[in-house]
C-alpha atoms as a PDB file:
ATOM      1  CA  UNK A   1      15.033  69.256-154.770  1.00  0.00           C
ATOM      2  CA  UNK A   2      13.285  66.248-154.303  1.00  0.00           C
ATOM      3  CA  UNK A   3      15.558  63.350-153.867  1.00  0.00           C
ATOM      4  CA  UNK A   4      13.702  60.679-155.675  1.00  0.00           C
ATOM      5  CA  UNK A   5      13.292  63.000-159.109  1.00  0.00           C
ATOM      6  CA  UNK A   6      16.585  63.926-161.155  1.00  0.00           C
ATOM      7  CA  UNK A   7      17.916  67.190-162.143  1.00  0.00           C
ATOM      8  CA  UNK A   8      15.290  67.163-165.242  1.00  0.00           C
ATOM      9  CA  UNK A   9      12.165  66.502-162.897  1.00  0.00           C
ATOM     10  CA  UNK A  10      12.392  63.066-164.116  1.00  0.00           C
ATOM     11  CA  UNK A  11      11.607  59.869-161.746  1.00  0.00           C
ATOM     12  CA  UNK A  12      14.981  57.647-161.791  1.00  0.00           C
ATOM     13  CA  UNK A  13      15.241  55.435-163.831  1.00  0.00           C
ATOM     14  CA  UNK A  14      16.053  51.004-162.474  1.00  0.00           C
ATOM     15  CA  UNK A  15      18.503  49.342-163.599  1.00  0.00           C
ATOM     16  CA  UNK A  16      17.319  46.091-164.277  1.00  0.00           C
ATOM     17  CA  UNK A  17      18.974  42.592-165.542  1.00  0.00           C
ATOM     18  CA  UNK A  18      17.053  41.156-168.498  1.00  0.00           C
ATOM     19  CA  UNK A  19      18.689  37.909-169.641  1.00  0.00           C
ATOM     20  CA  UNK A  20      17.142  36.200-172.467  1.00  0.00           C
ATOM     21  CA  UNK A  21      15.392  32.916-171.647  1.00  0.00           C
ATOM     22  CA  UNK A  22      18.690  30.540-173.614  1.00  0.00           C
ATOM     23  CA  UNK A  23      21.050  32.361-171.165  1.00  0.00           C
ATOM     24  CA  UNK A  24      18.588  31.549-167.937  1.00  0.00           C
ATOM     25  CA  UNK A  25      18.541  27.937-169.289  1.00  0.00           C
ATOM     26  CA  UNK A  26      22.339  27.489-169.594  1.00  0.00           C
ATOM     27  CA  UNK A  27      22.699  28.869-166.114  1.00  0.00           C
ATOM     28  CA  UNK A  28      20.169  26.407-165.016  1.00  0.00           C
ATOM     29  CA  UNK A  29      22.070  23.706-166.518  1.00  0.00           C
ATOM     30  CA  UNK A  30      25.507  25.087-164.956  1.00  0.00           C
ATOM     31  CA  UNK A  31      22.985  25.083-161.804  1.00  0.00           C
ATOM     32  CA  UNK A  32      22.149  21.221-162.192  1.00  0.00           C
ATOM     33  CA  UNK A  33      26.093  20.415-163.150  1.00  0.00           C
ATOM     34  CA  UNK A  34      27.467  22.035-160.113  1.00  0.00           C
ATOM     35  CA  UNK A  35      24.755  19.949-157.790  1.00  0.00           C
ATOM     36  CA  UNK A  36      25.094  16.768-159.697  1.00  0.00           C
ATOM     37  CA  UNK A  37      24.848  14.367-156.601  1.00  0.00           C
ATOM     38  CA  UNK A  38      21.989  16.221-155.280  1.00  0.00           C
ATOM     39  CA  UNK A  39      20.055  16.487-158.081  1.00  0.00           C
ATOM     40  CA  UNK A  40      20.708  12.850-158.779  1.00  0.00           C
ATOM     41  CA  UNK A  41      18.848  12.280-155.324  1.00  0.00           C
ATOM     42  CA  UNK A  42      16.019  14.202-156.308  1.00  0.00           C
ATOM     43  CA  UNK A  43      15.678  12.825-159.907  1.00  0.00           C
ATOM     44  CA  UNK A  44      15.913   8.993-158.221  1.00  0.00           C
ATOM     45  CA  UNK A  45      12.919   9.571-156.485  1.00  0.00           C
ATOM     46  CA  UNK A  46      10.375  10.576-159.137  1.00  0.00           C
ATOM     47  CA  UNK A  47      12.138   8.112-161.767  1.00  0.00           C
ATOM     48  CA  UNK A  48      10.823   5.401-158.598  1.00  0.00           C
ATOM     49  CA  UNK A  49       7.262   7.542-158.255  1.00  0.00           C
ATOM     50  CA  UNK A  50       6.729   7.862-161.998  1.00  0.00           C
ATOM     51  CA  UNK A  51       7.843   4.209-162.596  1.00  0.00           C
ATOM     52  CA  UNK A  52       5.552   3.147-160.575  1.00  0.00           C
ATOM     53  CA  UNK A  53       2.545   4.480-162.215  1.00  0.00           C
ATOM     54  CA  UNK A  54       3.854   3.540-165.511  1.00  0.00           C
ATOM     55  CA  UNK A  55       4.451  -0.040-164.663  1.00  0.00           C
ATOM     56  CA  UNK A  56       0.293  -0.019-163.244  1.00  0.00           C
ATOM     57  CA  UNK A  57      -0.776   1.532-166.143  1.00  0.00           C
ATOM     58  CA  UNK A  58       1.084  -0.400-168.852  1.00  0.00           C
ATOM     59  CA  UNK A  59       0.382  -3.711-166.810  1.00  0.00           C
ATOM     60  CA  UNK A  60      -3.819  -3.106-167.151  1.00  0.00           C
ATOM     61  CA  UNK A  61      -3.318  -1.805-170.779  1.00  0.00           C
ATOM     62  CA  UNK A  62      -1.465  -5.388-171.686  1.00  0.00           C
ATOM     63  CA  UNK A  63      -4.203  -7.661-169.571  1.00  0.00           C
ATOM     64  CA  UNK A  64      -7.215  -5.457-171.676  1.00  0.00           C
ATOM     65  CA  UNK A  65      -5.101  -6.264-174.599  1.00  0.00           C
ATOM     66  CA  UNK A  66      -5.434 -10.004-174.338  1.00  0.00           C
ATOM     67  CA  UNK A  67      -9.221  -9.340-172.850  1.00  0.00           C
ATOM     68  CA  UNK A  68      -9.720  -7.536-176.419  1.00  0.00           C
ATOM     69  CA  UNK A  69      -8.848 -10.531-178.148  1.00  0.00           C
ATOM     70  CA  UNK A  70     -11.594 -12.760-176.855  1.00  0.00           C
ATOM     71  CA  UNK A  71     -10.072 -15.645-176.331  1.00  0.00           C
ATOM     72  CA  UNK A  72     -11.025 -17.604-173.134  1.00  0.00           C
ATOM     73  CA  UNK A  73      -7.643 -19.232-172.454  1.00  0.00           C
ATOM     74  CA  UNK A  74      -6.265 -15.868-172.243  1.00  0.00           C
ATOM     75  CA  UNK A  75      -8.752 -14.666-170.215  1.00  0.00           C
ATOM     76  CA  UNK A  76      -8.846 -17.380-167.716  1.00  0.00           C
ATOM     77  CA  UNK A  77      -4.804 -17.239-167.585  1.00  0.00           C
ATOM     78  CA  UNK A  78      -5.586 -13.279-166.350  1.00  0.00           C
ATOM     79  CA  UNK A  79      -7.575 -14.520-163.766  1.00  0.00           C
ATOM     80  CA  UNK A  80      -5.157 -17.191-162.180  1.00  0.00           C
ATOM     81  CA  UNK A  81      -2.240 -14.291-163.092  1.00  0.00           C
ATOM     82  CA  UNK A  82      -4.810 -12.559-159.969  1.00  0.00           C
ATOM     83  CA  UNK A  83      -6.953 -10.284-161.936  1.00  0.00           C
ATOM     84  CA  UNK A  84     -10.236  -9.679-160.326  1.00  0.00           C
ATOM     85  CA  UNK A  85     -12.629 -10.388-163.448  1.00  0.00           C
ATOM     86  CA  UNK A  86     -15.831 -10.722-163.287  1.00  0.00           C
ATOM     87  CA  UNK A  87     -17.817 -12.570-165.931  1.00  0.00           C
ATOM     88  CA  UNK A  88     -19.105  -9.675-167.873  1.00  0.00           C
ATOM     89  CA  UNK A  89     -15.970  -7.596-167.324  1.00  0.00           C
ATOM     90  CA  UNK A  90     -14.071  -6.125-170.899  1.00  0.00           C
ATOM     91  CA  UNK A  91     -11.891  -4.514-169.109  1.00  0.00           C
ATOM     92  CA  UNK A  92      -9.035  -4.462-166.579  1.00  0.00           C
ATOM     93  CA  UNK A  93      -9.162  -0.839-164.316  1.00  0.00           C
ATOM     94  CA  UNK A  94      -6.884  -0.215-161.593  1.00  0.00           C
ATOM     95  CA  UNK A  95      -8.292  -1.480-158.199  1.00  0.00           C
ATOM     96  CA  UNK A  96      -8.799   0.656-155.094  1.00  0.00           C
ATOM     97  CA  UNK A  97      -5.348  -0.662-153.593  1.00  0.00           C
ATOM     98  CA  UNK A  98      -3.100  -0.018-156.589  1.00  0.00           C
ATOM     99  CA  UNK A  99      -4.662   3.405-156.824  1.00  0.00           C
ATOM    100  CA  UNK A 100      -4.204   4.771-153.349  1.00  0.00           C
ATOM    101  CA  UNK A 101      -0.273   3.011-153.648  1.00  0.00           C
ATOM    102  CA  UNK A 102       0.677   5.047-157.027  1.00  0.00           C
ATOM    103  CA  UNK A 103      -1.524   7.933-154.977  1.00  0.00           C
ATOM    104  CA  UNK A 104       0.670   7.738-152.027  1.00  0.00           C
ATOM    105  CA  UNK A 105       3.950   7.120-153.732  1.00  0.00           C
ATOM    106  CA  UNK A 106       2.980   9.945-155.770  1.00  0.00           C
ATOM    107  CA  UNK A 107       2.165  11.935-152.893  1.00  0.00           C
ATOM    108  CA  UNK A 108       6.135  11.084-150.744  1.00  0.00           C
ATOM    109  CA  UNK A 109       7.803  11.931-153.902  1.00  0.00           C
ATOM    110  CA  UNK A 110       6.345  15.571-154.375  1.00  0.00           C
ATOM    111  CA  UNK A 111       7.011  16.051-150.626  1.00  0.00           C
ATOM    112  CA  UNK A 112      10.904  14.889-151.503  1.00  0.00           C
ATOM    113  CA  UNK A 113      11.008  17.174-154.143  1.00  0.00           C
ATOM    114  CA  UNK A 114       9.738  20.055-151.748  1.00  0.00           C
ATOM    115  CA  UNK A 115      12.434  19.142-149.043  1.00  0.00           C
ATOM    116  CA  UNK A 116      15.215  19.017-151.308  1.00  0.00           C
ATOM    117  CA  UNK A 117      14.118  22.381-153.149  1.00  0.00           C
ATOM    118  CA  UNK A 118      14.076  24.170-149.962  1.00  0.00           C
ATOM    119  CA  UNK A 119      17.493  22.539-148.660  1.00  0.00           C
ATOM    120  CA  UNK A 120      18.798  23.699-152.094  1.00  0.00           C
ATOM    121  CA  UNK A 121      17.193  27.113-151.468  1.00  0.00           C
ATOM    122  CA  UNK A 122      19.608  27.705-148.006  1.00  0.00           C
ATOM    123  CA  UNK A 123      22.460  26.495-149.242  1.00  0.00           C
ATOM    124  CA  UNK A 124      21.965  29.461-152.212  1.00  0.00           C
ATOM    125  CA  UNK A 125      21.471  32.007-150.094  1.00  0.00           C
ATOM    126  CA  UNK A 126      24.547  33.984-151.090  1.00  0.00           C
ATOM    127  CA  UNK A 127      24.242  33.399-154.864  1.00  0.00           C
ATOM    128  CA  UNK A 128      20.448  34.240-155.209  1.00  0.00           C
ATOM    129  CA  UNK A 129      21.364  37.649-152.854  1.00  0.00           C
ATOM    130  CA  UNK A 130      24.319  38.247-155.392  1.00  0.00           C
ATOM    131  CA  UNK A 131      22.159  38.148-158.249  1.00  0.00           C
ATOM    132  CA  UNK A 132      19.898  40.238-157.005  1.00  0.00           C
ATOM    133  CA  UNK A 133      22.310  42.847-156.024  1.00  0.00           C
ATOM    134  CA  UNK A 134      23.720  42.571-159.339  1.00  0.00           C
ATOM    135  CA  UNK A 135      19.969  43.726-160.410  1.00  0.00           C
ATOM    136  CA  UNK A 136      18.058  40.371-161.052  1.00  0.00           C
ATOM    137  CA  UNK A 137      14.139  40.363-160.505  1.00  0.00           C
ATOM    138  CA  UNK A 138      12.210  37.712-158.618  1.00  0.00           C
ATOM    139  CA  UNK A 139      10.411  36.520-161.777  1.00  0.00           C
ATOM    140  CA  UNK A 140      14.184  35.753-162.893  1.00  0.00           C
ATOM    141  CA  UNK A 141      14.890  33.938-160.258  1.00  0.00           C
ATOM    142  CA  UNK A 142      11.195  32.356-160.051  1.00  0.00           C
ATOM    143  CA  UNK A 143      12.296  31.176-163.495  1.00  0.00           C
ATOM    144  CA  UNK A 144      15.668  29.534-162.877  1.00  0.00           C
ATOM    145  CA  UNK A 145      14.258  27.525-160.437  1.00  0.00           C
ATOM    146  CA  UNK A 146      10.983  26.307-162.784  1.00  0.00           C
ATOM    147  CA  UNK A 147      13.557  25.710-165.141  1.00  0.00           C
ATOM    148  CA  UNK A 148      16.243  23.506-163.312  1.00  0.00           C
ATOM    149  CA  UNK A 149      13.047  21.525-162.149  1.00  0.00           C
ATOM    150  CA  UNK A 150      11.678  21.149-165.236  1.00  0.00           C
ATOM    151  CA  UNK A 151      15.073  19.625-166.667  1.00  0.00           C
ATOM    152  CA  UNK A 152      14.974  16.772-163.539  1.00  0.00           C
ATOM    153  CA  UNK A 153      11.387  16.472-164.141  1.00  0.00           C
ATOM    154  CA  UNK A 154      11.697  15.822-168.300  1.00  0.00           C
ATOM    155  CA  UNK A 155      14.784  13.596-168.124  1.00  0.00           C
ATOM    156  CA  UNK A 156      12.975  12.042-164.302  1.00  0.00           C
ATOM    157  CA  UNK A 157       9.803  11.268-165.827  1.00  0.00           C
ATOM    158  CA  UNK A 158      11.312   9.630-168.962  1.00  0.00           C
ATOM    159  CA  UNK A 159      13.250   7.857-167.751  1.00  0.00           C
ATOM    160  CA  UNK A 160      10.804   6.504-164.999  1.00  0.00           C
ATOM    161  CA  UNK A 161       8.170   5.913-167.342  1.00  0.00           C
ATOM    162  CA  UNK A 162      10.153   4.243-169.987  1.00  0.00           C
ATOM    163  CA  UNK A 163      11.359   1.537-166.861  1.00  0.00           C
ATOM    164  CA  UNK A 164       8.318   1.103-165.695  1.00  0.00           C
ATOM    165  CA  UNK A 165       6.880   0.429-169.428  1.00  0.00           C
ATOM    166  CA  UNK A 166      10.106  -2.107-169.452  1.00  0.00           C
ATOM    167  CA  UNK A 167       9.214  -4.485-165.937  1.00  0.00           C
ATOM    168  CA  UNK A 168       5.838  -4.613-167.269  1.00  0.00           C
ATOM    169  CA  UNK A 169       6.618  -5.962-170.248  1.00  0.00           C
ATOM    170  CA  UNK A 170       8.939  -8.575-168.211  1.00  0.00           C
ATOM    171  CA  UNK A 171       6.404  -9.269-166.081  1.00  0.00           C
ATOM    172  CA  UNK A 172       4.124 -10.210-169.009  1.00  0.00           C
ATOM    173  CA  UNK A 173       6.584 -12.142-170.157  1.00  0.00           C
ATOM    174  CA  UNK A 174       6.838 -14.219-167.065  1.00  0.00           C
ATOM    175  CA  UNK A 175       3.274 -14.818-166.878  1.00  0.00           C
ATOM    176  CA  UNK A 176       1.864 -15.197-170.573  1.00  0.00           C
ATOM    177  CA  UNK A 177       5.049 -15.601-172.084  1.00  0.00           C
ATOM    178  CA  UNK A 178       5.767 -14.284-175.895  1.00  0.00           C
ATOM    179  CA  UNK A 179       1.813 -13.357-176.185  1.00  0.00           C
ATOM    180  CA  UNK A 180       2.373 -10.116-174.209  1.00  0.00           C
ATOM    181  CA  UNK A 181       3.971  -8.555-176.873  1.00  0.00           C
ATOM    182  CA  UNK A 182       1.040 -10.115-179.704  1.00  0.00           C
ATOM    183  CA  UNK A 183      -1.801  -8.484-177.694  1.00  0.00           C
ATOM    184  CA  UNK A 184      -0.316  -5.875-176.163  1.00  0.00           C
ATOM    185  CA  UNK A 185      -2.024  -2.276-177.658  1.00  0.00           C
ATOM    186  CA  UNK A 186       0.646  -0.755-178.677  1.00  0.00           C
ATOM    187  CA  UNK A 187      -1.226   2.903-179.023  1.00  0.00           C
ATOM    188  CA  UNK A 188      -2.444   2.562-175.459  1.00  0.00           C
ATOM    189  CA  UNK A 189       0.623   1.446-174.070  1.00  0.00           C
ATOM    190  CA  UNK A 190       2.594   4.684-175.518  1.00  0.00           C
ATOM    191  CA  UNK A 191      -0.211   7.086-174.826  1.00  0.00           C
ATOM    192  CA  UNK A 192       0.158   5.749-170.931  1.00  0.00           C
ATOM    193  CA  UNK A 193       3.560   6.211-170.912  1.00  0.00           C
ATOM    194  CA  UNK A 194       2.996   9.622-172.259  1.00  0.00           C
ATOM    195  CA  UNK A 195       0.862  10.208-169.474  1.00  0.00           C
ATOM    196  CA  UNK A 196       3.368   9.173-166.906  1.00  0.00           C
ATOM    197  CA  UNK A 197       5.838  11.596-167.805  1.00  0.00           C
ATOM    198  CA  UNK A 198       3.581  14.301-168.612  1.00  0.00           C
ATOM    199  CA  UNK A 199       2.378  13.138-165.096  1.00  0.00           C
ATOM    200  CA  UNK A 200       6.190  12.871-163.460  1.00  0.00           C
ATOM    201  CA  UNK A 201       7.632  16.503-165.314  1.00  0.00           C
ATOM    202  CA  UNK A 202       3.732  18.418-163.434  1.00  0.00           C
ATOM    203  CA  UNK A 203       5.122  16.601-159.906  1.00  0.00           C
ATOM    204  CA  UNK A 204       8.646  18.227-160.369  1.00  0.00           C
ATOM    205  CA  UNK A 205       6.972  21.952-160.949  1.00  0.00           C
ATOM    206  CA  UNK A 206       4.454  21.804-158.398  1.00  0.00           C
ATOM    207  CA  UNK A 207       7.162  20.536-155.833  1.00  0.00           C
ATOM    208  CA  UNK A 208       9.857  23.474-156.706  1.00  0.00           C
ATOM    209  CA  UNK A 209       7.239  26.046-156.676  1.00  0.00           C
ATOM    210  CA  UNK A 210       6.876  26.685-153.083  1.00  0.00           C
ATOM    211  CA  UNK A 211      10.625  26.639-153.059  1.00  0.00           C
ATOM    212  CA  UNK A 212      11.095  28.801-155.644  1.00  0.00           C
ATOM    213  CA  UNK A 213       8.849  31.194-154.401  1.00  0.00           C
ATOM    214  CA  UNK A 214      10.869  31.454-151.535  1.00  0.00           C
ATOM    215  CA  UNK A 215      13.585  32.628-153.677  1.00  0.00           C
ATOM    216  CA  UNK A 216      12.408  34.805-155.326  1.00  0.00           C
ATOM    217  CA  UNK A 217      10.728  37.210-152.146  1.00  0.00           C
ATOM    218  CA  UNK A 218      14.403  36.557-150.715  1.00  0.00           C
ATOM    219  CA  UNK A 219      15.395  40.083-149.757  1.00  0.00           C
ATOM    220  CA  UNK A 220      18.758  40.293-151.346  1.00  0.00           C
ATOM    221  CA  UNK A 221      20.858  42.640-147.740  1.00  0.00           C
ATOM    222  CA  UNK A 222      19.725  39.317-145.554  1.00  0.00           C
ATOM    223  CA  UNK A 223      20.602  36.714-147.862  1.00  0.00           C
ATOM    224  CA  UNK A 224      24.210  38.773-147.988  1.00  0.00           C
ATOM    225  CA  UNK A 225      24.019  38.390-144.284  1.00  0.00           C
ATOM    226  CA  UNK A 226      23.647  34.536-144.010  1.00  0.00           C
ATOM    227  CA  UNK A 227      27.206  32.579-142.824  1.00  0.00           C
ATOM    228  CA  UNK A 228      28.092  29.705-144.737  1.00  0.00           C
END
């Protein structure tokens, strides 16, 4: 009889693990709890990265805002506050230098994510074998690594964004005093603080995927075999 068919003639059938997505995101969670410290690290640096960008963004939305207004006091106090204006200019973009910095900060936080990840990755060696042993697929494991990322990268980014929105503001306040909050456009301000975090939770997914990946091919005998 062939060995891979039962008695019926039937091919065997796999047990398989299939955990409904709440129960992969309270493992995830557990995940996160258990590596508090390190996850802290990794969370620090895209709050920094993300806060970064949000404090450029929010900064040119607030010097457009008192550009909008039209008044030539306020425009002349953006260009001693070192705003390159010209005199036809309406509007305040980011210059080449602040670009490549949020570009590059942007840039050593993904590769912090990636390094973390992957250090995360060897220390689980023995937990992502067991699960698999115990029957889980890769795409589960894929998955509880998307997900622990995407919790660092929600509560990461918001918190980055929203602190960056914050020293903006304060730096207004330094400059122009209680007019940053009169001009400021309030609808442009919140949609680029949006797009920060939206911007900070895409950094945390792309840098665990590579990671993650990793996992999940992990064939589950050698990760049994790895010493501790």
């Amino acid at each position: 009889m062939d060995s891979t068919h039962t008695p019926t003639g039937r091919p065997p059938a796999h047990r398989l693990v299939v955990l409904p997505f709440r129960k992969s995101l309270e493992i995830a969670y557990q995940s996160l709890k258990v590596r508090f410290f390190r996850s802290l690290i990794t969370t620090a640096s895209l709050v920094l990265a993300v806060s970064f960008l949000s404090f450029v963004n929010v900064g040119n939305d607030i010097a457009n805002g008192f550009l909008a207004t039209g008044d030539p006091e306020r425009r002349q106090s953006l260009i001693q506050a070192g705003y390159d204006l010209g005199e036809t200019d309406t509007r305040v973009e980011e210059n080449p230098k602040q670009r490549w910095l949020v570009i590059l900060s942007l840039m050593v936080c993904v590769v912090g994510i990636v390094n973390a990840q992957l250090m995360a990755v060897t220390e689980r060696f023995r937990e992502i074998g067991t699960m698999k042993c115990l029957g889980a697929l890769d795409r589960f494991v894929l998955r509880l690594f998307l997900l622990e990322a995407g919790m660092q990268g929600i509560v990461g980014a918001a918190v980055g964004a929203a602190g960056g929105a914050v020293f903006a503001f304060a730096n207004g306040l330094l400059r122009f005093g209680a007019a940053t909050f009169q001009a400021a456009p309030w609808p442009e301000v919140l949609a680029s603080v949006a797009a920060a975090t939206a911007a900070g939770c895409l950094l945390s997914l792309v840098g665990v995927l590579y990671p993650a990946l990793v996992a999940a091919k992990m064939a589950p005998v050698e990760a049994m075999r790895v010493e501790q």
